[in-house]
C-alpha atoms as a PDB file:
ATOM      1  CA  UNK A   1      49.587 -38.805  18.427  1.00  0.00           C
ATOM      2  CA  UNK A   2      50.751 -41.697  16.059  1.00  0.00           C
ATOM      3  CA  UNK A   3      49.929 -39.883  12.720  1.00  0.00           C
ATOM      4  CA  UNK A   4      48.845 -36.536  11.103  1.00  0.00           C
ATOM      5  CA  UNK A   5      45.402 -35.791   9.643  1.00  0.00           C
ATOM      6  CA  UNK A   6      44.548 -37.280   6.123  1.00  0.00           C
ATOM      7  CA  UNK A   7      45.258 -34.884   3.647  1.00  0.00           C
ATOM      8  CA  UNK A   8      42.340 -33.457   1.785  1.00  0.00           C
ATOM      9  CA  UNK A   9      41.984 -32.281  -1.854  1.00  0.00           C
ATOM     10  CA  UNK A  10      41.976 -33.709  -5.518  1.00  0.00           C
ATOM     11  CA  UNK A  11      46.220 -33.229  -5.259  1.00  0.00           C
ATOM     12  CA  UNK A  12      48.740 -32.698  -2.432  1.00  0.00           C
ATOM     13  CA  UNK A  13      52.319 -32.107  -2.518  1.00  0.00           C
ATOM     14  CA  UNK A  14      55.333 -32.116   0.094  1.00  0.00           C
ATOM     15  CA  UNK A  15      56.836 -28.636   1.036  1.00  0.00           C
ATOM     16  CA  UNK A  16      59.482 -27.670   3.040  1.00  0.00           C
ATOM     17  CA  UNK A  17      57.357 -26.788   5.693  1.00  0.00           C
ATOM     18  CA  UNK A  18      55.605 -29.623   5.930  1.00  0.00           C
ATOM     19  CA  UNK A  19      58.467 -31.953   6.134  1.00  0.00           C
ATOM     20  CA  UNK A  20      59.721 -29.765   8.733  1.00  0.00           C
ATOM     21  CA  UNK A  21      56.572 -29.871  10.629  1.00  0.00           C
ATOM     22  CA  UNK A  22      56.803 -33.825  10.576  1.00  0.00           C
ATOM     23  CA  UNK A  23      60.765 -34.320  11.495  1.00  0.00           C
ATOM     24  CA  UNK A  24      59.731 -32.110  14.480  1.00  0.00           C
ATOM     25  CA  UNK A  25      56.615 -34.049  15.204  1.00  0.00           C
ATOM     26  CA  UNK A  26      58.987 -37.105  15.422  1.00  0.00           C
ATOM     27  CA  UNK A  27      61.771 -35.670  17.480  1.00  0.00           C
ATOM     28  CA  UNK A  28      58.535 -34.927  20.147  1.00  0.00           C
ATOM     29  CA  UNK A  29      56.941 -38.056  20.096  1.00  0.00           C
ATOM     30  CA  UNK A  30      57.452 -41.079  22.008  1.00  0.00           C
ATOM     31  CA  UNK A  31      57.836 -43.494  19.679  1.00  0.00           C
ATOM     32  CA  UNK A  32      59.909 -41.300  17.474  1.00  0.00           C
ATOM     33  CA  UNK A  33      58.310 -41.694  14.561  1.00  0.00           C
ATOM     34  CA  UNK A  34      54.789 -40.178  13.072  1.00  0.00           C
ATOM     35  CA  UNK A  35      52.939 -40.735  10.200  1.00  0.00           C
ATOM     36  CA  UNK A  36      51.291 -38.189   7.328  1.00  0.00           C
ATOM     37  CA  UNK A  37      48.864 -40.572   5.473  1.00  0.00           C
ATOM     38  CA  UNK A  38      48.141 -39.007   1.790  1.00  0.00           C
ATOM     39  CA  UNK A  39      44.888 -41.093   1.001  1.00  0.00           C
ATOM     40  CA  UNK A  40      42.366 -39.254   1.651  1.00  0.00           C
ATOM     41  CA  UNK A  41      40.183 -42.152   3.459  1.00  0.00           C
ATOM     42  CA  UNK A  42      41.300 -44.270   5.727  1.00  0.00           C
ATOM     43  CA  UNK A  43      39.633 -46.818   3.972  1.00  0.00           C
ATOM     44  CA  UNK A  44      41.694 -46.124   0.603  1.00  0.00           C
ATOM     45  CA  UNK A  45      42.141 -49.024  -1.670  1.00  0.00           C
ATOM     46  CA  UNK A  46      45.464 -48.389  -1.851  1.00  0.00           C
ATOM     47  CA  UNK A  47      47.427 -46.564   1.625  1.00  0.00           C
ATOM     48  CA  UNK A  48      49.966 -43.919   0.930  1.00  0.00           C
ATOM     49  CA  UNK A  49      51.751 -42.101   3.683  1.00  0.00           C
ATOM     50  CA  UNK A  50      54.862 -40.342   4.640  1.00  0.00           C
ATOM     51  CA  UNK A  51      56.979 -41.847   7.715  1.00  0.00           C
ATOM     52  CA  UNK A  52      59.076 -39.320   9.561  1.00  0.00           C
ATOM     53  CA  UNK A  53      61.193 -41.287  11.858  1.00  0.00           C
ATOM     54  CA  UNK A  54      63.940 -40.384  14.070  1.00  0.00           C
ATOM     55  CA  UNK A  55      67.277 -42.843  15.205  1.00  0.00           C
ATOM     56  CA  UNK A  56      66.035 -44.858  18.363  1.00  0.00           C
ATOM     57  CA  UNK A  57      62.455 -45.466  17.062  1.00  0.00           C
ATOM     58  CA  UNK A  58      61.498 -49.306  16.912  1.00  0.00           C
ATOM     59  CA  UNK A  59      59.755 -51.173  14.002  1.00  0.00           C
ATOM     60  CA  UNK A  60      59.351 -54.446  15.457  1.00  0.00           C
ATOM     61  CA  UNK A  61      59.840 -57.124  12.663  1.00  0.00           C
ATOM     62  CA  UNK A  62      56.694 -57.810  10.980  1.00  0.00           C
ATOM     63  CA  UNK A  63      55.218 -59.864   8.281  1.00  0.00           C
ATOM     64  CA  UNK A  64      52.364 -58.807   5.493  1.00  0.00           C
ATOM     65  CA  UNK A  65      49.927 -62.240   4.394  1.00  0.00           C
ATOM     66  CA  UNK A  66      48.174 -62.438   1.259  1.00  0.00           C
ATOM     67  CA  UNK A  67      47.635 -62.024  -1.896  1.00  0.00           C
ATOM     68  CA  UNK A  68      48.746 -58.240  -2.929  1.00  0.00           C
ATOM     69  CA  UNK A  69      50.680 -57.758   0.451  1.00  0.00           C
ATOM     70  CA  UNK A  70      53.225 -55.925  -1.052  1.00  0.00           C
ATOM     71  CA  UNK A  71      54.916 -53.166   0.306  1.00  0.00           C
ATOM     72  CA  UNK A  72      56.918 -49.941  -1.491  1.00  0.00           C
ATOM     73  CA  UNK A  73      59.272 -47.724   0.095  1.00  0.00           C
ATOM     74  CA  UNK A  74      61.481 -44.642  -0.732  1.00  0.00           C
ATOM     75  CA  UNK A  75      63.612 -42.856   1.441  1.00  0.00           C
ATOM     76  CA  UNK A  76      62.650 -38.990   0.928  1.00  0.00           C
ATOM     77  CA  UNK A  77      65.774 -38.233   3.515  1.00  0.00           C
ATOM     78  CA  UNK A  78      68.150 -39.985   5.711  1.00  0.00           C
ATOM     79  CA  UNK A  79      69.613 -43.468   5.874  1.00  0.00           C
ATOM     80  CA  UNK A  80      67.693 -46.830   7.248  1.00  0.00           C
ATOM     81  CA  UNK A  81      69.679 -50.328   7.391  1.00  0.00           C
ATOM     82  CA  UNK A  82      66.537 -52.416   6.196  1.00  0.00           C
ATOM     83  CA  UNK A  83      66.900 -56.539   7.779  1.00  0.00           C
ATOM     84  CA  UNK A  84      65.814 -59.167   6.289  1.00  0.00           C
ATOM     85  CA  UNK A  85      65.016 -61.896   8.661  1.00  0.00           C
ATOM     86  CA  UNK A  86      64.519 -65.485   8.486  1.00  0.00           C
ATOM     87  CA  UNK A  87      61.360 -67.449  10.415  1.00  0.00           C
ATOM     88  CA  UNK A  88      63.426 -67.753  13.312  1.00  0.00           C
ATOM     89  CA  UNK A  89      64.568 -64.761  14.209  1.00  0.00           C
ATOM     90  CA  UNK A  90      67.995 -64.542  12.399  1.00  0.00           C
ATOM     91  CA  UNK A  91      69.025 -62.036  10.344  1.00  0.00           C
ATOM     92  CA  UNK A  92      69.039 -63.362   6.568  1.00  0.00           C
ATOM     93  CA  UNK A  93      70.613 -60.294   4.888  1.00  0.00           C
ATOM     94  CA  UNK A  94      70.931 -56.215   5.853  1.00  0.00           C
ATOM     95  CA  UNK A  95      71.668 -53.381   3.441  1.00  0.00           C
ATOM     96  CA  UNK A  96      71.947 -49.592   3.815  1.00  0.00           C
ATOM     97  CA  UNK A  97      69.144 -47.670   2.308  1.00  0.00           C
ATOM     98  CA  UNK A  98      69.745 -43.732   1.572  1.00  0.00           C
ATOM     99  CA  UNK A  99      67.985 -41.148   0.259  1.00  0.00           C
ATOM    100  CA  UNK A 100      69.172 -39.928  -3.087  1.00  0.00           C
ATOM    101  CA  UNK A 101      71.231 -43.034  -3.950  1.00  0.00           C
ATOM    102  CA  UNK A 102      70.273 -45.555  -5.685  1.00  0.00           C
ATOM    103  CA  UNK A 103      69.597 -47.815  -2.701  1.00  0.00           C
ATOM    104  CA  UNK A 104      66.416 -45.600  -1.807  1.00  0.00           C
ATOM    105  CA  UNK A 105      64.070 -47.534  -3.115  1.00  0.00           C
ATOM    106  CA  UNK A 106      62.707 -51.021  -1.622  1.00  0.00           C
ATOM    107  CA  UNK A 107      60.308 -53.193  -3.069  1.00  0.00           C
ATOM    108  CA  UNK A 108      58.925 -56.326  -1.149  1.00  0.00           C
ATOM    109  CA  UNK A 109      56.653 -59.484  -2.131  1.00  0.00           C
ATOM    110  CA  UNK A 110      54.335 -60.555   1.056  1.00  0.00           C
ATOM    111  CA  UNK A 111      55.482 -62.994   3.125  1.00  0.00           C
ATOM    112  CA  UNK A 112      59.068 -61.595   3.909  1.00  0.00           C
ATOM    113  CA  UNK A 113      59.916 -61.187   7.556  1.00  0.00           C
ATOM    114  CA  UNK A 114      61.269 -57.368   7.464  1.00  0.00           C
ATOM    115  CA  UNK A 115      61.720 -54.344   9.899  1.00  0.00           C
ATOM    116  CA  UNK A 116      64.877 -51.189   9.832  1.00  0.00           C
ATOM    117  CA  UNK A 117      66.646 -49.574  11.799  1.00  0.00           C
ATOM    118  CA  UNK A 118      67.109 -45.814  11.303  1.00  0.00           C
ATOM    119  CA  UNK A 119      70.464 -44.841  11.702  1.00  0.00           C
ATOM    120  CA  UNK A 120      70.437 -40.608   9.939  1.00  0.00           C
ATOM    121  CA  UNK A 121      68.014 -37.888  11.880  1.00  0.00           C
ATOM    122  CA  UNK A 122      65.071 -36.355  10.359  1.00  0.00           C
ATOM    123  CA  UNK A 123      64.717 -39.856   8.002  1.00  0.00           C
ATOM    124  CA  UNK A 124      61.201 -39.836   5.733  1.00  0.00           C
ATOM    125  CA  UNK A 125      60.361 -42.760   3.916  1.00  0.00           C
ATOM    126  CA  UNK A 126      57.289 -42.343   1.098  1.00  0.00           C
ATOM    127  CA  UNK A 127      55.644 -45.890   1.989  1.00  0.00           C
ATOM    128  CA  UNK A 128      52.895 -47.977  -0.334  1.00  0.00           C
ATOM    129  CA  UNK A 129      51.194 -51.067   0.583  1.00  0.00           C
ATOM    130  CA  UNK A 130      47.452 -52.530   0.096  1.00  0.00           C
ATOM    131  CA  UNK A 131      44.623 -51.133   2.029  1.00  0.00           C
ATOM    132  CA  UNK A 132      42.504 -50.484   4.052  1.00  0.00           C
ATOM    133  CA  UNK A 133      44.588 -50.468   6.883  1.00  0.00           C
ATOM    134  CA  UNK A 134      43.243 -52.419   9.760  1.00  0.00           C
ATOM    135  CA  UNK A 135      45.387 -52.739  12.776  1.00  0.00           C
ATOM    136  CA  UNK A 136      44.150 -56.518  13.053  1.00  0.00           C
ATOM    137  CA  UNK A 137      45.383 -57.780   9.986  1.00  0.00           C
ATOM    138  CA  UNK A 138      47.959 -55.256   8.343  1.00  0.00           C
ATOM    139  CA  UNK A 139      50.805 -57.327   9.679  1.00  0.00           C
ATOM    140  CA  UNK A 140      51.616 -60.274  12.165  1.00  0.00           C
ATOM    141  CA  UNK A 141      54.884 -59.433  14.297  1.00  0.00           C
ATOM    142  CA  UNK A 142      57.643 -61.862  15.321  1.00  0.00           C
ATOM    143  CA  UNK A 143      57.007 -63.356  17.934  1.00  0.00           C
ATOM    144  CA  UNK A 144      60.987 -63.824  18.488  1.00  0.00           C
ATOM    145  CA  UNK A 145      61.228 -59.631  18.679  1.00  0.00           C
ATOM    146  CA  UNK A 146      60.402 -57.650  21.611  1.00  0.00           C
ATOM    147  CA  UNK A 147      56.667 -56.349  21.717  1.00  0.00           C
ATOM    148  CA  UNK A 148      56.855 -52.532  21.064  1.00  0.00           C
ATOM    149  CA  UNK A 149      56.719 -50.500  24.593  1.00  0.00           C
ATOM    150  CA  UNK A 150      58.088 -53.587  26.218  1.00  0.00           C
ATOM    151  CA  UNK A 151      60.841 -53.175  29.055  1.00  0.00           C
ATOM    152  CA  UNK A 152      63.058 -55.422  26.788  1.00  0.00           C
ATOM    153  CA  UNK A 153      63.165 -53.446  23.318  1.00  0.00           C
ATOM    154  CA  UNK A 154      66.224 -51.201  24.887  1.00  0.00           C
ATOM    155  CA  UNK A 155      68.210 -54.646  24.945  1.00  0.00           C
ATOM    156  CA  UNK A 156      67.206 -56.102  21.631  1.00  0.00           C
ATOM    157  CA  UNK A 157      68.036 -52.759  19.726  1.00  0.00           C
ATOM    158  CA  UNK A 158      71.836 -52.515  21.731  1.00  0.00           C
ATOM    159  CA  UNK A 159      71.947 -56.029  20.807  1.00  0.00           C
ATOM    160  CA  UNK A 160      70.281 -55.493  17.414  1.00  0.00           C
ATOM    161  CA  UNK A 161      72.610 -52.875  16.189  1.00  0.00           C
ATOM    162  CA  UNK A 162      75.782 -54.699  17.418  1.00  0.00           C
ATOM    163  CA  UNK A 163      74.496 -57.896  15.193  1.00  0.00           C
ATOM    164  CA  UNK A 164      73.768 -55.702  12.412  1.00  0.00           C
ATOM    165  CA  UNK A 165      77.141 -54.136  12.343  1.00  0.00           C
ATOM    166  CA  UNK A 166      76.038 -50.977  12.903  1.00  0.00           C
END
């Protein structure tokens, strides 16, 4: 399972259950991370979700195209060191993002090579970007990175979080 149910109803609000119930559903899957999407439709205008994610999970570095690509993050808990990368595979620039800081919040244009690394347990992120979400055209990966379930993503994150000076 890669993501919750949509949420139903004319208003929905976090709990502490419920963001219990999703850092657990990320410490059991495989990927380490699931998602809570808070549109109601998957085929919402606009896609809000929540991201629970757990250290070790891998967001391959990924690009948004188009006009009104934009994507909006803020960490709900934990700590993320978001990377900025250039076209060919560098890293441009890294900073530490953590909840109830003022480094929580990101806010990126299209057309910026981007991925994190999640370095706290039980890290949510409240994410906002353009829909509807189509698996074709959402984002374009790097084809420099590692494809996700690929023998070699053990050895790019080592290598990854040495580079990044984590």
């Amino acid at each position: 399972m890669v993501s919750f149910p949509n949420v139903s109803g004319g208003v929905w609000r976090s709990d502490a259950d419920q963001l219990a119930q999703g850092h657990e559903a990320a410490r059991r899957s495989p990927r380490l991370r699931i998602i809570l999407p808070l549109h109601r439709r998957q085929d919402a205008p606009v896609q809000r979700m929540l991201n629970f994610m757990q250290p070790g999970t891998y967001i391959r570095p990924h690009i948004h195209r188009g006009s009104g690509a934009s994507e909006s993050i803020c960490l709900i808990s934990g700590r993320l060191v978001y990377l900025i990368w250039n076209a060919d595979g560098s890293i441009r620039s890294r900073f530490t993002a953590e909840a109830g800081t003022p480094t929580c919040v990101v806010d990126m244009e299209p057309d910026v090579w981007h991925s994190f690394l999640v370095t706290a347990p039980d890290t949510c992120i409240f994410e906002c970007k353009k829909g509807p979400y189509s698996a074709m055209d959402d984002k374009d990966f790097a084809p420099w990175a590692p494809a996700e379930g690929s023998p070699e993503v053990a050895e790019w994150m080592r290598k990854l979080t040495v580079e990044a000076g984590i």
